[in-house]
Protein backbone atom coordinates (compact mmCIF):
# COMPACT_ATOMS: atom_id res chain seq x y z
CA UNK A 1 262.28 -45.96 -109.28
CA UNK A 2 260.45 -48.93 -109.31
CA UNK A 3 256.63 -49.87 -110.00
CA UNK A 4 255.52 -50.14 -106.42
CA UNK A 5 256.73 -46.90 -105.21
CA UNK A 6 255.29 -45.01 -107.73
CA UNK A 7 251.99 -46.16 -107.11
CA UNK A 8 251.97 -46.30 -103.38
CA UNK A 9 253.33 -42.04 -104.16
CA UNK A 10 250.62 -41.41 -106.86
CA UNK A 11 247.96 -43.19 -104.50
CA UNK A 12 248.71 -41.15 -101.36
CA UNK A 13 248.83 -38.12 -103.83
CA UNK A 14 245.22 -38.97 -105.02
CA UNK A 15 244.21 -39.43 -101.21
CA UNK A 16 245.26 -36.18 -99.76
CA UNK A 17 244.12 -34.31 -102.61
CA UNK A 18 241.21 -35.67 -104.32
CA UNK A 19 239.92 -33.81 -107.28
CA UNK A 20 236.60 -35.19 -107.50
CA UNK A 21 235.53 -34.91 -104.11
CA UNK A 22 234.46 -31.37 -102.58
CA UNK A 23 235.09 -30.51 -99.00
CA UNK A 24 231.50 -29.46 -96.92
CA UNK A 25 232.04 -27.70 -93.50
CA UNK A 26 228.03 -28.36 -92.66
CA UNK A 27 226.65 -26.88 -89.52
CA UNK A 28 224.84 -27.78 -86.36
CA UNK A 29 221.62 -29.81 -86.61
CA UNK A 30 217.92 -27.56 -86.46
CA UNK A 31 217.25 -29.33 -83.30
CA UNK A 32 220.37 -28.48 -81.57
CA UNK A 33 220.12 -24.64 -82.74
CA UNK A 34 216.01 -24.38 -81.16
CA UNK A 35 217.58 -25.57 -77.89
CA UNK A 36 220.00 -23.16 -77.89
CA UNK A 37 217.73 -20.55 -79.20
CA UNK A 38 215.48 -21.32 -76.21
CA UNK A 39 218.26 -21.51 -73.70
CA UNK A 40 219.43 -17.99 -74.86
CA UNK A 41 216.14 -16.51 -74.70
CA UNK A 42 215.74 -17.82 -70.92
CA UNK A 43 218.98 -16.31 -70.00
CA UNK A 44 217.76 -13.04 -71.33
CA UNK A 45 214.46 -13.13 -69.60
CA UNK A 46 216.02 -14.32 -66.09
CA UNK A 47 218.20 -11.43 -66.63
CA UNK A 48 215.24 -8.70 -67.02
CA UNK A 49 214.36 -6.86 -63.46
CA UNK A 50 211.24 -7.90 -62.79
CA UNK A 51 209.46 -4.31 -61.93
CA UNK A 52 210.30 -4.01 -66.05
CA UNK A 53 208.76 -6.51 -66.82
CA UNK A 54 205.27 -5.29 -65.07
CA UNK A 55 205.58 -2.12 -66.11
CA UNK A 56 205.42 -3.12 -69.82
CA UNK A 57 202.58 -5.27 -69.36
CA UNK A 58 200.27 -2.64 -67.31
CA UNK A 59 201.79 -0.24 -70.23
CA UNK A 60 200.30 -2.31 -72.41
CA UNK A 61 196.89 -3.04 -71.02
CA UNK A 62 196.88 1.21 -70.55
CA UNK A 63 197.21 1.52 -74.23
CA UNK A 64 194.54 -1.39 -75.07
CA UNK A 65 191.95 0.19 -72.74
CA UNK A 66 192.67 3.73 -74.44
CA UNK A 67 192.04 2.17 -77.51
CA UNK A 68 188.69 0.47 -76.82
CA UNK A 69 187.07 4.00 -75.00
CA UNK A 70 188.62 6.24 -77.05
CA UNK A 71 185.57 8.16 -79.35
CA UNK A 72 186.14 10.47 -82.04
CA UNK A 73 185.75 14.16 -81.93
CA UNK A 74 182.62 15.22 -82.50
CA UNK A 75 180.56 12.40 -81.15
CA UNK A 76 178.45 12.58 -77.72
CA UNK A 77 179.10 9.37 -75.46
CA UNK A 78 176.60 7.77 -74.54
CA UNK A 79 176.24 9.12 -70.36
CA UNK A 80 176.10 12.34 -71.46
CA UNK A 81 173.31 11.63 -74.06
CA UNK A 82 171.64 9.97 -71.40
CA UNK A 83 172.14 12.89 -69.16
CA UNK A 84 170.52 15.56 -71.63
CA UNK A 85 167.60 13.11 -71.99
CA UNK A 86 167.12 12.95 -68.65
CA UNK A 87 167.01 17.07 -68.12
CA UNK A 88 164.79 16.95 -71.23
CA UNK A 89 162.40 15.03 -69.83
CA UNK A 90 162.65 16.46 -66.27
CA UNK A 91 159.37 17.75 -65.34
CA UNK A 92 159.73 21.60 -64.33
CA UNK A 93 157.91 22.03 -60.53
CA UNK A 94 156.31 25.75 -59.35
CA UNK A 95 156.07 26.41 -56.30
CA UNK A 96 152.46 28.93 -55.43
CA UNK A 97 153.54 31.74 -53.40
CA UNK A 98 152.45 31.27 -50.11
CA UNK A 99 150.34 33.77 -47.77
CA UNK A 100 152.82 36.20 -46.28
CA UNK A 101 153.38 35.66 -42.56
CA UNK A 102 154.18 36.62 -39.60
CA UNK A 103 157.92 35.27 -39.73
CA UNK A 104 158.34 36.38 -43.44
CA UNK A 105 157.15 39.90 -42.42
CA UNK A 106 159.14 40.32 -39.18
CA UNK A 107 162.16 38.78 -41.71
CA UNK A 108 161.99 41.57 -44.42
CA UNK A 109 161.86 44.36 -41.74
CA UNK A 110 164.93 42.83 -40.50
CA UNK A 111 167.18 43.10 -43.53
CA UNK A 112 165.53 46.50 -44.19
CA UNK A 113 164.56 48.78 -41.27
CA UNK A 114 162.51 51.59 -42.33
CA UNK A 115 164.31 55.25 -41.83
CA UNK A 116 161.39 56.84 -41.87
CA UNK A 117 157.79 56.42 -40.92
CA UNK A 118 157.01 56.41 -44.96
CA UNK A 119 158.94 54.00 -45.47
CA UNK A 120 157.15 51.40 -43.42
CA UNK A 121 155.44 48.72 -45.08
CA UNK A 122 151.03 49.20 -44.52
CA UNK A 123 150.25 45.58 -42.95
CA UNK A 124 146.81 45.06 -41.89
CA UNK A 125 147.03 43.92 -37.87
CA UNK A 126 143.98 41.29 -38.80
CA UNK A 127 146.43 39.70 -41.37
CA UNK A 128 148.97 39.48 -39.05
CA UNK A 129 147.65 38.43 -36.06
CA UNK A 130 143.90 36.79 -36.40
CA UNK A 131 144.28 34.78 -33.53
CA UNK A 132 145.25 36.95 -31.23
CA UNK A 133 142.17 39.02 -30.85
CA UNK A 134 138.93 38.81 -33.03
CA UNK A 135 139.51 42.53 -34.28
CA UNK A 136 142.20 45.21 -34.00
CA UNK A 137 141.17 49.25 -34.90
CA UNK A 138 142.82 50.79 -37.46
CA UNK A 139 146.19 52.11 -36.83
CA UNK A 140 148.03 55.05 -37.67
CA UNK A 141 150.51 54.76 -40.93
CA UNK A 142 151.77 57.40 -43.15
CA UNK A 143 149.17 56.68 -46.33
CA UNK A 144 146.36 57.00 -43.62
CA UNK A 145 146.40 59.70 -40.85
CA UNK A 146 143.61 61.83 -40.04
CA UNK A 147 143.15 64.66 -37.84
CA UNK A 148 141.84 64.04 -35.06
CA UNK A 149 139.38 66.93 -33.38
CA UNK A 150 141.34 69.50 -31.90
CA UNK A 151 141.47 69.52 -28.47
CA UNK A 152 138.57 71.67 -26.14
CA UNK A 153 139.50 75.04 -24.88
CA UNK A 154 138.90 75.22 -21.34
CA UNK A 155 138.53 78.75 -19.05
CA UNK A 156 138.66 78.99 -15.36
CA UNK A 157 139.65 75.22 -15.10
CA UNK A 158 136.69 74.10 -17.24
CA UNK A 159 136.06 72.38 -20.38
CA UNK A 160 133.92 73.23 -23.21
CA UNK A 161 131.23 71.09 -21.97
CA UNK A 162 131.21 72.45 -18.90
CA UNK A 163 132.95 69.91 -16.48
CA UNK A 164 135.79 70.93 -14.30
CA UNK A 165 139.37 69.74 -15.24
CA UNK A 166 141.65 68.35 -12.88
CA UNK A 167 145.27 67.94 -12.70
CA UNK A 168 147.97 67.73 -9.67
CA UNK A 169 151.66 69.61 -9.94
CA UNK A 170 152.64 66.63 -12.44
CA UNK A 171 150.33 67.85 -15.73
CA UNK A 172 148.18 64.62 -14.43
CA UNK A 173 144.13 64.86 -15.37
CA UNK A 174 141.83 63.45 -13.41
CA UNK A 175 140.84 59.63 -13.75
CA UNK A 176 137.53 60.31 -15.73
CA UNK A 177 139.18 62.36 -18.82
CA UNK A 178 140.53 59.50 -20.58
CA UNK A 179 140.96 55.68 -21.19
CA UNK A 180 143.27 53.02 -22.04
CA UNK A 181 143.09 49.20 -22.98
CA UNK A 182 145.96 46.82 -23.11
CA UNK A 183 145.28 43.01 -23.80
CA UNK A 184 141.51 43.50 -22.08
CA UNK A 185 142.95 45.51 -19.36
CA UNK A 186 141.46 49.41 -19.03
CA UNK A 187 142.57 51.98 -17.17
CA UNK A 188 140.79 55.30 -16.73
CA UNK A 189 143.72 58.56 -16.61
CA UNK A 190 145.47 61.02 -18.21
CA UNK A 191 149.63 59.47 -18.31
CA UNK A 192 150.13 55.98 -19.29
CA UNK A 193 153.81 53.82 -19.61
CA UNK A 194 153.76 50.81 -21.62
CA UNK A 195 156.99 48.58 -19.75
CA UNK A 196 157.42 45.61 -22.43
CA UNK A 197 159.78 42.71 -22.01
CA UNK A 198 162.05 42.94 -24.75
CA UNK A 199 164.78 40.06 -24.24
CA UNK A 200 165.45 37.06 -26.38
CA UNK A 201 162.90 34.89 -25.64
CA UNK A 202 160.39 37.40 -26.99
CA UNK A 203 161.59 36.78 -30.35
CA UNK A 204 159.52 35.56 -32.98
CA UNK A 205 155.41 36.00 -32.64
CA UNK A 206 155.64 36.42 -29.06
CA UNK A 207 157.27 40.65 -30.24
CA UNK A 208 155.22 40.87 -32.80
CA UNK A 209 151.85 40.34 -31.20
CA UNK A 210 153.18 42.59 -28.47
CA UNK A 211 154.34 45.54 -30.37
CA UNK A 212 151.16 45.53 -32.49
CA UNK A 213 148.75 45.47 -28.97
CA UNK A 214 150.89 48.68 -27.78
CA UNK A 215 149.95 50.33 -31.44
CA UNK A 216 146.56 49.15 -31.34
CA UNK A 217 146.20 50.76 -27.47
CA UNK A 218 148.60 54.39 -28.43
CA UNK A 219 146.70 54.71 -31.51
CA UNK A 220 143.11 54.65 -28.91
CA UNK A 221 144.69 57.02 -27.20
CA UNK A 222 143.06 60.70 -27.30
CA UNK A 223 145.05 63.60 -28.31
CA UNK A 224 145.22 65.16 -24.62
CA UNK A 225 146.77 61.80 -23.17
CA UNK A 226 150.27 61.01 -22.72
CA UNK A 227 152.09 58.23 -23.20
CA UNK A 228 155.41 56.55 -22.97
CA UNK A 229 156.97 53.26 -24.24
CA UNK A 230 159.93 51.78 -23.00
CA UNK A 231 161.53 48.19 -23.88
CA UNK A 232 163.50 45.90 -21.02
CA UNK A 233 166.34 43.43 -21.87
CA UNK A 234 169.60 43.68 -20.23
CA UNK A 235 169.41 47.25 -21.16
CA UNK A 236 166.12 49.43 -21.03
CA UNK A 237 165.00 51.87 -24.29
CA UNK A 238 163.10 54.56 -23.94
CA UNK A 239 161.30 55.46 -26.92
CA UNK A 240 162.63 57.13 -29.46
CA UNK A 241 166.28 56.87 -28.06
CA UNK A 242 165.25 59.94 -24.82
CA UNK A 243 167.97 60.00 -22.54
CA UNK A 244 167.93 61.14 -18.79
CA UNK A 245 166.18 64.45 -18.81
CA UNK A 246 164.66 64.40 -22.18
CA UNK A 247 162.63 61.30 -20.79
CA UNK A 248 159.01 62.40 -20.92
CA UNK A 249 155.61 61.54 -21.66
CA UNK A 250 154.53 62.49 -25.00
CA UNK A 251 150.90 63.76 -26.17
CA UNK A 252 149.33 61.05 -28.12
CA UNK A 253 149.78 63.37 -31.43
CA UNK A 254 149.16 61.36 -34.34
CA UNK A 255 152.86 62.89 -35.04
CA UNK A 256 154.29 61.41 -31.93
CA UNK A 257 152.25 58.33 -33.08
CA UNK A 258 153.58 57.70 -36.33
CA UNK A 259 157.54 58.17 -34.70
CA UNK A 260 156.87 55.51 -32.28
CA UNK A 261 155.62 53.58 -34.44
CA UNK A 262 158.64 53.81 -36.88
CA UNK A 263 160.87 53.41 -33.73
CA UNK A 264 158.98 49.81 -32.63
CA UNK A 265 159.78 48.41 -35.70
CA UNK A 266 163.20 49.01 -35.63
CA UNK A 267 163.55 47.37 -32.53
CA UNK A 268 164.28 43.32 -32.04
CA UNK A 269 164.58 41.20 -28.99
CA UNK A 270 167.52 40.09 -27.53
CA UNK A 271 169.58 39.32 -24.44
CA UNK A 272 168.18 39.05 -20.53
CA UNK A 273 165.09 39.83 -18.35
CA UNK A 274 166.00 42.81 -16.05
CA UNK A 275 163.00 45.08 -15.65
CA UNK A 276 163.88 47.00 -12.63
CA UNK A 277 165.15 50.26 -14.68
CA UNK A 278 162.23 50.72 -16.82
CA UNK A 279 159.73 50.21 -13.99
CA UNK A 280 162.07 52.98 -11.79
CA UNK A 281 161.69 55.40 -14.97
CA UNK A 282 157.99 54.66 -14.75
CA UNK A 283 157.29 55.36 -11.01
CA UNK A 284 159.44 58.60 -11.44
CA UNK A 285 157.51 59.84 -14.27
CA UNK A 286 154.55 59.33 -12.20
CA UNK A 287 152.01 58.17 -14.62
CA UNK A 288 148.62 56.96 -14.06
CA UNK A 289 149.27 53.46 -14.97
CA UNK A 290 152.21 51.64 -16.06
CA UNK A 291 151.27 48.37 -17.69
CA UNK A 292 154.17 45.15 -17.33
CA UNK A 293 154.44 43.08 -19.64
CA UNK A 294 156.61 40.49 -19.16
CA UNK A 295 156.97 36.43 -20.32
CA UNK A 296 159.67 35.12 -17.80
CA UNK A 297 160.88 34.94 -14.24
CA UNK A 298 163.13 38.13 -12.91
CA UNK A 299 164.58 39.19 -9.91
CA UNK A 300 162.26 40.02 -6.48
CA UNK A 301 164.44 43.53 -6.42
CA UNK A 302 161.31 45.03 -8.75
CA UNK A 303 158.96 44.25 -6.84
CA UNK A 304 161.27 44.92 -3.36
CA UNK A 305 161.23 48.68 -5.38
CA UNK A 306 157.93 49.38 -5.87
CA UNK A 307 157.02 48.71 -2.05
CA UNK A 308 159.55 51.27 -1.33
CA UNK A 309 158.83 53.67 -3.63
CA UNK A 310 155.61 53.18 -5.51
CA UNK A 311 153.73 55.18 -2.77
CA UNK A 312 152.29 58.69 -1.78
CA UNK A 313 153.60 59.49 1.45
CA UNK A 314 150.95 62.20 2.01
CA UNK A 315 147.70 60.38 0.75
CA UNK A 316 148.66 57.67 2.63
CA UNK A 317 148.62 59.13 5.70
CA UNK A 318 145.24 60.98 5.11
CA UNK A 319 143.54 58.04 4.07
CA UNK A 320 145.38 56.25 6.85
CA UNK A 321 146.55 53.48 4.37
CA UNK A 322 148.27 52.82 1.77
CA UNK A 323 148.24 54.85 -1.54
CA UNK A 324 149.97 54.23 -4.99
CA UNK A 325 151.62 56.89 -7.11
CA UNK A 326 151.08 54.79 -10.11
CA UNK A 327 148.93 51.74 -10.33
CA UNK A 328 150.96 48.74 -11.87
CA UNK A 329 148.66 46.43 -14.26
CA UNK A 330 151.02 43.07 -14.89
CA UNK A 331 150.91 40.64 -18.02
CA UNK A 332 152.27 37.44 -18.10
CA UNK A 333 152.32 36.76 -21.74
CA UNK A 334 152.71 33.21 -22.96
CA UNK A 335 154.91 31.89 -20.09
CA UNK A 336 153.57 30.83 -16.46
CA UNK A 337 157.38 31.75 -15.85
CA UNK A 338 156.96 34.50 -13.21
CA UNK A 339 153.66 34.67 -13.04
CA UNK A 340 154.04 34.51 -9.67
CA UNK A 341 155.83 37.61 -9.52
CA UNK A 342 153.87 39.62 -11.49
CA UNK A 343 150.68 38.91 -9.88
CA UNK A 344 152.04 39.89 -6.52
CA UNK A 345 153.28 43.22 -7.94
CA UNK A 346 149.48 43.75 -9.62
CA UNK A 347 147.86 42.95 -6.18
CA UNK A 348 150.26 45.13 -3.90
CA UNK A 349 149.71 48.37 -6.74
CA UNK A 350 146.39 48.53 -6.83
CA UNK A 351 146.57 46.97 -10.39
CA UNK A 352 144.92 44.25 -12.48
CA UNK A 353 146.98 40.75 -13.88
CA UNK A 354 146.15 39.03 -16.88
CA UNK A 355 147.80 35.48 -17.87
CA UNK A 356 147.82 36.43 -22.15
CA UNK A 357 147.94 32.74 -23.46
């Protein structure tokens, strides 16, 4: 082997295999790797659904705002400090009760109508009324009857006194024995039927000043007279509930007073003007007088009635003209509704009208 080749051998030798010198696999530069890093991170966000992505965000804002209201347990925000400083400083208003009237009294009977005559409440008719007339007398109520003077024996048809008592087949006493008043109308007899409108648009003060003038004018009443009440709506009510035959005039007993007084105050107005029933149960109980009240228009067939029948077929052929078997006083009370009417039936009964404002 000769000089050359061994040291073109031991110099390719050296060359592939070099002791000295270390082999370094280095990697990628930092700027290539943050491009990729940013490139990756892209991918994965393009890749995201994008109703994720909102719902983390308003998840997080939920959870920020929960944070920031949140208060311990145990503390008082601040509205509902504010709120108990505002009650604590609230100034407290009473009210003065006011003066009982008419409405409130006509009210509490409503809820609670008296069973018995005892039961009623005791108002004073000035209290409730003062307008309508400058005085009422006293009325009857359980807490304050009297007796009045028992009534004059009479023999051979006369009285104590002396005077001869009259009366016809129908308990009637002559025209001088006794008196009535109702609203400034009076009436000299012995019977006496109080007709009274009792429909719907009587409700209110309009009933109530009505029913106390017919206890004001019973209560006047002595204890020989008679009397009868009886209400008008659609249907007709005869005082204390009488039906067909029991239907009667009543001696003004301060018994019989104090029952119709109970019954008026458990009635109330309601429904429709139709008068012609009562006034027929009137002209065949052939009282004295019959006073109408009444505060609207109804039908001509009551007064078309009372031509027919309102009449005594015997007296008026005596006298040669025409006589009534009741006189018929008329009220129009607080309505020139029908006036018309009832002023007619007044002038063709021998009876008085009065327009009650």
């Amino acid at each position: 082997m000769t000089a050359e080749s061994v040291n073109s051998e031991s110099t390719s030798l050296t060359y592939a295999y070099p002791k000295s010198t270390p082999v370094f696999h280095h990697s990628q530069p930092r700027a290539s790797l943050d491009a990729s890093s940013g490139h990756l991170f892209q991918e994965v966000f393009h890749s995201v659904p994008p109703w994720l992505i909102s719902a983390s965000l308003h998840t997080i804002l939920i959870v920020l705002l929960g944070i920031l209201t949140w208060h311990p347990f145990g503390e008082t925000s601040s509205t509902v400090a504010l709120d108990a400083q505002i009650e604590e400083q609230a100034p407290v208003v009473t009210f003065a009760s006011p003066q009982t009237s008419v409405e409130a009294i006509e009210t509490e009977t409503t809820s609670s109508a008296p069973t018995t005559f005892d039961d009623l409440p005791n108002p004073k008719l000035e209290t409730l009324n003062t307008k309508l007339n400058d005085s009422f007398p006293r009325i009857y109520f359980a807490n304050s009857l009297t007796k009045l003077p028992a009534k004059p024996s009479s023999r051979n048809g006369k009285s104590a006194n002396g005077a001869a008592s009259q009366s016809n087949g129908n308990g009637k006493g002559s025209s001088g024995n006794g008196e009535a008043s109702f609203y400034g109308i009076k009436a000299k007899g012995q019977n006496f039927i109080y007709v009274l409108d009792n429909s719907g648009s009587m409700a209110g003060n309009r009933w109530l000043q009505a029913r106390n003038e017919v206890i004001r004018s019973i209560d006047a009443l002595k204890e020989n007279q008679k009397f009868l009440v009886v209400l008008y709506n659609t249907h007709t009510q005869v005082m204390l509930n009488m039906r067909g035959k029991e239907i009667k005039c009543l001696h003004a007993t301060e018994e019989n007073k104090k029952n119709v007084v109970s019954w008026l105050y458990r009635q109330y107005p309601k429904m429709d003007t139709l008068p012609l029933k009562a006034i027929k149960i009137g002209i065949r109980m052939q009282a004295d007088h019959i006073f109408l009240l009444s505060d609207g228009e109804f039908s001509a067939e009551t007064l078309t009635f009372l031509r027919k029948s309102n009449f005594d077929r015997k007296k008026s052929q005596a006298a040669r003209s025409r006589v009534n078997r009741s006189v018929v006083h008329t009220i129009a009370f607080k309505s020139y509704q029908g006036a018309a009417m009832l002023k007619q039936i007044a002038r063709e009964n021998s009876g008085s009208f009065k327009y009650v404002e």
